[in-house]
C-alpha atoms as a PDB file:
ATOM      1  CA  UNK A   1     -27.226 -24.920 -15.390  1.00  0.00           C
ATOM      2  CA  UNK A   2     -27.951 -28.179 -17.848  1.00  0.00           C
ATOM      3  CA  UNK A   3     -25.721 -28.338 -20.963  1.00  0.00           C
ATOM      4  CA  UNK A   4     -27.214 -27.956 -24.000  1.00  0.00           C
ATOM      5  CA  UNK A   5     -27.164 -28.646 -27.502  1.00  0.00           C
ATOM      6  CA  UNK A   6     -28.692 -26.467 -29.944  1.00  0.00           C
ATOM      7  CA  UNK A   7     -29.662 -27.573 -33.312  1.00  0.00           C
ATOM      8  CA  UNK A   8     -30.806 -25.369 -36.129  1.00  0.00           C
ATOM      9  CA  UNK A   9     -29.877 -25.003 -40.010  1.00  0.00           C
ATOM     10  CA  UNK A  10     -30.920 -21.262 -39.949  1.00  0.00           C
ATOM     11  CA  UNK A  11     -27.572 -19.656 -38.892  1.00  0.00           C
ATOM     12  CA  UNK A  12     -29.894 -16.217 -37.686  1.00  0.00           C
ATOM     13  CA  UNK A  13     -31.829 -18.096 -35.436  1.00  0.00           C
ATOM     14  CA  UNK A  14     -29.146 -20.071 -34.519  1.00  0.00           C
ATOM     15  CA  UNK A  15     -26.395 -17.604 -33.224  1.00  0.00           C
ATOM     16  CA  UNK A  16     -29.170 -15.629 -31.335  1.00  0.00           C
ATOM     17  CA  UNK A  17     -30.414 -18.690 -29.090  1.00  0.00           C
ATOM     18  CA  UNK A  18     -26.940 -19.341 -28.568  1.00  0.00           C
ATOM     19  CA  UNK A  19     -26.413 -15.762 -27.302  1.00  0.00           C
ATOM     20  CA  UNK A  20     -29.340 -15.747 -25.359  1.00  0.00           C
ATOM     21  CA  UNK A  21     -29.079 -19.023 -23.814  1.00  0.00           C
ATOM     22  CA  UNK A  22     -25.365 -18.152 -22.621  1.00  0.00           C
ATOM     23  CA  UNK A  23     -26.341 -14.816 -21.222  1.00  0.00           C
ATOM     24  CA  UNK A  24     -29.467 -17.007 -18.998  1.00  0.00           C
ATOM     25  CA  UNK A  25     -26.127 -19.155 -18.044  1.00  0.00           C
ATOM     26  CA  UNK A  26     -26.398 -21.900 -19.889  1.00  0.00           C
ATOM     27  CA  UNK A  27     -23.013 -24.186 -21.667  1.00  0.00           C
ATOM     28  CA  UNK A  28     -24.713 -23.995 -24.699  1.00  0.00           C
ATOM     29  CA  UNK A  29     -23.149 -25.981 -28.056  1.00  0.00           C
ATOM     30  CA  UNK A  30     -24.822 -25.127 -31.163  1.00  0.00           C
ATOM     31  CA  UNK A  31     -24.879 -27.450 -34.930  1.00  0.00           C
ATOM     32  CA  UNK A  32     -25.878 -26.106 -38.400  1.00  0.00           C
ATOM     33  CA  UNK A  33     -26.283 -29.651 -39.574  1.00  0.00           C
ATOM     34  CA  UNK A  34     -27.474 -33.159 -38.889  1.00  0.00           C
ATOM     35  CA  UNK A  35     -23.821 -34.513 -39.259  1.00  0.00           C
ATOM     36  CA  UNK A  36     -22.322 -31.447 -36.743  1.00  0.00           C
ATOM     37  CA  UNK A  37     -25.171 -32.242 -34.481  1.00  0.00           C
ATOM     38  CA  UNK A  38     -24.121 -35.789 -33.523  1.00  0.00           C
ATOM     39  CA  UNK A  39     -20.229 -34.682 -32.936  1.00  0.00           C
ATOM     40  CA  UNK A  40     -21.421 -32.344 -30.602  1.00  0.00           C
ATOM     41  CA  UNK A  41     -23.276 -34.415 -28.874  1.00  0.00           C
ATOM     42  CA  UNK A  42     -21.076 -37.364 -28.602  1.00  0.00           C
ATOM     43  CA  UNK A  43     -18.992 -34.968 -27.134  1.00  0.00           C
ATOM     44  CA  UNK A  44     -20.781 -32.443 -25.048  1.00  0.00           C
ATOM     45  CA  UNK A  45     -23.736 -35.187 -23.795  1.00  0.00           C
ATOM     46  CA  UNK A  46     -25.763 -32.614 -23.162  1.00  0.00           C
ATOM     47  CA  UNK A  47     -28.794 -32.689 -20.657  1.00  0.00           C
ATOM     48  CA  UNK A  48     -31.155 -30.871 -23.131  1.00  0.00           C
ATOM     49  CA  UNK A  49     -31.472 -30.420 -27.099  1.00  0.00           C
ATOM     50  CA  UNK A  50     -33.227 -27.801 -28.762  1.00  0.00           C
ATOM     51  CA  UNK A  51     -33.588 -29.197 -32.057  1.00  0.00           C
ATOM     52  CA  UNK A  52     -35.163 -27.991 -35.191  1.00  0.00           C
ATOM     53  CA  UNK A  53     -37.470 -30.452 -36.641  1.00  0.00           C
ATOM     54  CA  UNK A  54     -36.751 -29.527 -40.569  1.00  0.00           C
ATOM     55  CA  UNK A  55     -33.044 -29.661 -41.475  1.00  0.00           C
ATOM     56  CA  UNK A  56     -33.640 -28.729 -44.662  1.00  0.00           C
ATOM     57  CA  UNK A  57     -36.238 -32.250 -44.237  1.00  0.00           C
ATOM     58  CA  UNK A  58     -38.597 -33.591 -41.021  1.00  0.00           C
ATOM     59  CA  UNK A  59     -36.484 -36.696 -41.582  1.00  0.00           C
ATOM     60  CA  UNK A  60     -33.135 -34.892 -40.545  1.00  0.00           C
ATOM     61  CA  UNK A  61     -34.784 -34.251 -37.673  1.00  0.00           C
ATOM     62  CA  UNK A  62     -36.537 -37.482 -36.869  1.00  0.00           C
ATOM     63  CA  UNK A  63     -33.107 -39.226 -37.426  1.00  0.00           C
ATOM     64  CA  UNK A  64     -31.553 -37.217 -34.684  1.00  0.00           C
ATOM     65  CA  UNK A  65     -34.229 -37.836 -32.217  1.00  0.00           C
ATOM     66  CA  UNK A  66     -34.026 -41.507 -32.821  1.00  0.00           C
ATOM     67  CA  UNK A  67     -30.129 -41.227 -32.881  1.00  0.00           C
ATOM     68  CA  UNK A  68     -29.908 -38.593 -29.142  1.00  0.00           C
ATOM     69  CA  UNK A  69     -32.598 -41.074 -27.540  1.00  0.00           C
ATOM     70  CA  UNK A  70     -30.222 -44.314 -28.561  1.00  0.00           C
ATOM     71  CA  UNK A  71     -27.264 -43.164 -27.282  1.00  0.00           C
ATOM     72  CA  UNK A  72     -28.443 -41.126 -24.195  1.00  0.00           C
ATOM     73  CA  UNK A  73     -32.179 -42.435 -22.925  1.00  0.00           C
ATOM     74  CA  UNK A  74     -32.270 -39.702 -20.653  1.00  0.00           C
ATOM     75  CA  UNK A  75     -31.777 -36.939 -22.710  1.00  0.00           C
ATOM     76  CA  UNK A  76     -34.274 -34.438 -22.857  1.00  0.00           C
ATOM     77  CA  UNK A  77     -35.196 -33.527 -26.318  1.00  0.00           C
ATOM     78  CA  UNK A  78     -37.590 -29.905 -27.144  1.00  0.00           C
ATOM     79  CA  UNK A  79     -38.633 -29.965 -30.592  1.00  0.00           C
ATOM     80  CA  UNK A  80     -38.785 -26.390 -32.513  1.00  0.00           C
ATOM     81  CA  UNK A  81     -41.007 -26.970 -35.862  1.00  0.00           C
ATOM     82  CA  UNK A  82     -42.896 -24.604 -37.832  1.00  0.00           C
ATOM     83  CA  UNK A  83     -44.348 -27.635 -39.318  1.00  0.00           C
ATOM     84  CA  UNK A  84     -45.738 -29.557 -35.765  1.00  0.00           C
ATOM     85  CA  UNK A  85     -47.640 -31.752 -37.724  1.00  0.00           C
ATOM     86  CA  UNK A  86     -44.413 -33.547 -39.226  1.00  0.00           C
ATOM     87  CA  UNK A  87     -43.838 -34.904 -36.029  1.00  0.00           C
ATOM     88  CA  UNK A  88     -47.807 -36.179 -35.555  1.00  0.00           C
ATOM     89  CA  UNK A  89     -48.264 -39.782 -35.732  1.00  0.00           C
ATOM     90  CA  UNK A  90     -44.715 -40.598 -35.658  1.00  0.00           C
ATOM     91  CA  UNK A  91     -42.755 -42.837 -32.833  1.00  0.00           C
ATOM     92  CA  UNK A  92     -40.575 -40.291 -32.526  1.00  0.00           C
ATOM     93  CA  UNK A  93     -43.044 -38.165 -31.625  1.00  0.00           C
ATOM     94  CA  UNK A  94     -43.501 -40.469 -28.027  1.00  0.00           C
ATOM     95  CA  UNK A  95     -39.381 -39.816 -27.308  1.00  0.00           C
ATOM     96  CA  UNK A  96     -39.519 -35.771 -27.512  1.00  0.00           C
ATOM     97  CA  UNK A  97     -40.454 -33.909 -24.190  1.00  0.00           C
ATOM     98  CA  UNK A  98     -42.309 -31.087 -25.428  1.00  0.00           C
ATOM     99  CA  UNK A  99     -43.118 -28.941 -29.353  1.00  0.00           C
ATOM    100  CA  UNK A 100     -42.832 -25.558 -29.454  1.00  0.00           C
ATOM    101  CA  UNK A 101     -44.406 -23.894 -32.546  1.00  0.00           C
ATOM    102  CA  UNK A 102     -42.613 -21.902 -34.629  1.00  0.00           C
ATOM    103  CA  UNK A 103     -41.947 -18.768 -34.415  1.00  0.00           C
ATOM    104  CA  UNK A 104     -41.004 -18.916 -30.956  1.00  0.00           C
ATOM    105  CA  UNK A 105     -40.778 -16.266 -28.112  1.00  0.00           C
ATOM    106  CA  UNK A 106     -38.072 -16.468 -25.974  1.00  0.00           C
ATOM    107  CA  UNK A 107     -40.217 -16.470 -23.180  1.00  0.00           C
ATOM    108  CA  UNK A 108     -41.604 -19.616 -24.128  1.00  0.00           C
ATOM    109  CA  UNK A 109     -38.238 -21.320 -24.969  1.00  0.00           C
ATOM    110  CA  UNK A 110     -37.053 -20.325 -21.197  1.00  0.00           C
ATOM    111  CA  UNK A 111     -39.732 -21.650 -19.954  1.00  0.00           C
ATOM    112  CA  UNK A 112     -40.141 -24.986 -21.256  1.00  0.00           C
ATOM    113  CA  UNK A 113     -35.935 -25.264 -20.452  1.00  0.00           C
ATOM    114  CA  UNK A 114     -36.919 -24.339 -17.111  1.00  0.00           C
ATOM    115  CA  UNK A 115     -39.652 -27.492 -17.224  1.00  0.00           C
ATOM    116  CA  UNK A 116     -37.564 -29.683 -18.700  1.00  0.00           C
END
């Protein structure tokens, strides 16, 4: 199973895609923060990122897709945003691999892991 990084500021939401992520058998790091989020991944180089868009801001989020894609090219990156239109019209919208709308189903979260 890929390695992934989680990335959400909602601690809930957080902790519960952790736990169901590990229990589908995946290595699964997880980041409150924009600053926690590149530690982990310098570290874990994961395959996959789950990443909230809005950390409290869209720009958090923009940052670290700018920042996973410089350091690993390969990365695949699935955006989680309540707010899909922050990402519209940006360049960083060209480096993510898919959007999933908030709120999301864990169906829908397995599945595009399983695509990605």
């Amino acid at each position: 199973m890929p390695r992934l990084l989680v990335v959400d500021d909602d601690a809930a939401a957080l902790a519960l895609r952790k736990l169901i992520l590990e229990r589908e058998g995946y290595q699964v790091a997880a980041a409150a923060d924009p600053a926690n989020a590149r530690v982990l991944f310098a570290e874990t180089q994961p395959e996959i990122v789950i990443l909230d868009l809005r950390l409290p801001e869209a720009a958090d989020g923009l940052a670290l897709i700018r920042d996973f894609r410089a350091v690993l090219p390969a990365v695949r990156i699935i955006v989680l945003s309540g707010w899909p239109l922050d990402l519209e019209g940006t360049p960083e919208a060209a480096m993510v691999d898919q959007i999933l709308t908030k709120p999301i189903r864990t169906v829908a979260l397995l599945s595009a892991l399983a695509n990605a």
